[in-house]
N, C-alpha and C. Protein backbone atom coordinates (compact mmCIF):
# COMPACT_ATOMS: atom_id res chain seq x y z
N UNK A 1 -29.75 -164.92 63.41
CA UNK A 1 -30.76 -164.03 64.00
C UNK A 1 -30.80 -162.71 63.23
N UNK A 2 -31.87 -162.20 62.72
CA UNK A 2 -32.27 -161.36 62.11
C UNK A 2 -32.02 -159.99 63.49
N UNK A 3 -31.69 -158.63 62.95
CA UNK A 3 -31.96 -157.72 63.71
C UNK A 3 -31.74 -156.56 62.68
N UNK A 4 -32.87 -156.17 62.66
CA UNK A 4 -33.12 -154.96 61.76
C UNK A 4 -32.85 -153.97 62.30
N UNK A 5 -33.16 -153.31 63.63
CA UNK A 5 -32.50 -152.33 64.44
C UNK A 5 -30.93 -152.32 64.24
N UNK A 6 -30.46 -153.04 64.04
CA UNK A 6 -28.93 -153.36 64.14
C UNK A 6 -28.17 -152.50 62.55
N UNK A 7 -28.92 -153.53 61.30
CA UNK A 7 -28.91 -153.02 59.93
C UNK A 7 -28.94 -151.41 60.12
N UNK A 8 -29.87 -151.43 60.84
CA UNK A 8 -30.57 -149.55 59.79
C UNK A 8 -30.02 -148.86 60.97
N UNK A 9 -28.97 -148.90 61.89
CA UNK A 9 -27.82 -148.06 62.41
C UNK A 9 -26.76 -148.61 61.61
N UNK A 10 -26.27 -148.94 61.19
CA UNK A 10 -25.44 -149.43 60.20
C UNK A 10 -25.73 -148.25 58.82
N UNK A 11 -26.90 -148.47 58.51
CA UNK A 11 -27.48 -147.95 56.91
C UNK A 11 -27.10 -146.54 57.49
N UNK A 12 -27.21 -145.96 58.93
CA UNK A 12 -27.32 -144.32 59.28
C UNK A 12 -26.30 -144.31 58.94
N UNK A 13 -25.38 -144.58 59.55
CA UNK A 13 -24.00 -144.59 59.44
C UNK A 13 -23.59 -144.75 58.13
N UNK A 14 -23.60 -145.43 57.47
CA UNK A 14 -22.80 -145.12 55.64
C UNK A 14 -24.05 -144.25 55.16
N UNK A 15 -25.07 -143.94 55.13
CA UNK A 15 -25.62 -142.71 54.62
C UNK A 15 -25.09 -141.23 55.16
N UNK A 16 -24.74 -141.43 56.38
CA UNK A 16 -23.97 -139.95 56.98
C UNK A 16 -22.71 -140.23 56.20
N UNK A 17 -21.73 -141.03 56.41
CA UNK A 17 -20.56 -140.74 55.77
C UNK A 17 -20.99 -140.27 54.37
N UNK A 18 -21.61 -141.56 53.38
CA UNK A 18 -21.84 -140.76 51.67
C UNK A 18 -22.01 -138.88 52.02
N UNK A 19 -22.84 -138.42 52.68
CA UNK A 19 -23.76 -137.69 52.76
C UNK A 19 -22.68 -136.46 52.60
N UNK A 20 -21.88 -136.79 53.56
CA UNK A 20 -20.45 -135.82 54.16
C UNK A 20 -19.61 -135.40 52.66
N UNK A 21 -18.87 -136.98 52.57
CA UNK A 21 -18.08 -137.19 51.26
C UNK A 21 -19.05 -136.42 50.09
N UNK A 22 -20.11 -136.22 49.43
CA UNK A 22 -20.97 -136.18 48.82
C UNK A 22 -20.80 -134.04 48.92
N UNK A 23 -20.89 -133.93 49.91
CA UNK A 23 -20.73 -132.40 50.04
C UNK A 23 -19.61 -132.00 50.29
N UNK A 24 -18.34 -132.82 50.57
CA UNK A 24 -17.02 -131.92 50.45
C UNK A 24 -16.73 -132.19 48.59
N UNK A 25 -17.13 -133.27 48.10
CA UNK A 25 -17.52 -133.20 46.66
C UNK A 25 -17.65 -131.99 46.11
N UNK A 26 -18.69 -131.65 46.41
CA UNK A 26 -19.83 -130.31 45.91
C UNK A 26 -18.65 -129.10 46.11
N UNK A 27 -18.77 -129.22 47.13
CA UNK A 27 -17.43 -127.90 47.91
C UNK A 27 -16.47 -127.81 46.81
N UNK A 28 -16.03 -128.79 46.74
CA UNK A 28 -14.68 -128.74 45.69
C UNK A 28 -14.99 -128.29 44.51
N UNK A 29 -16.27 -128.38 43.92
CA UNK A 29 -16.53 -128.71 42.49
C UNK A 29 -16.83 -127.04 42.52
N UNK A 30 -17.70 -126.32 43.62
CA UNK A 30 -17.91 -124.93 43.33
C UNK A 30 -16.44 -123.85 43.54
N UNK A 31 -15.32 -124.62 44.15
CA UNK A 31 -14.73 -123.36 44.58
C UNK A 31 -14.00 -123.34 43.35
């Protein structure tokens, strides 16, 4: 059974984490 609602809370979820990881990145790289 297909459920696309299901996927793309899934996709939120590892795009918020990258998103996070991605700017304590940044953080690090400017201080």
């Amino acid at each position: 059974t297909y459920q696309p609602h299901a996927n793309w809370s899934f996709a939120n979820i590892s795009v918020k984490d990258w998103l996070e990881n991605l700017k304590a990145i940044i953080d690090n790289l400017e201080r």
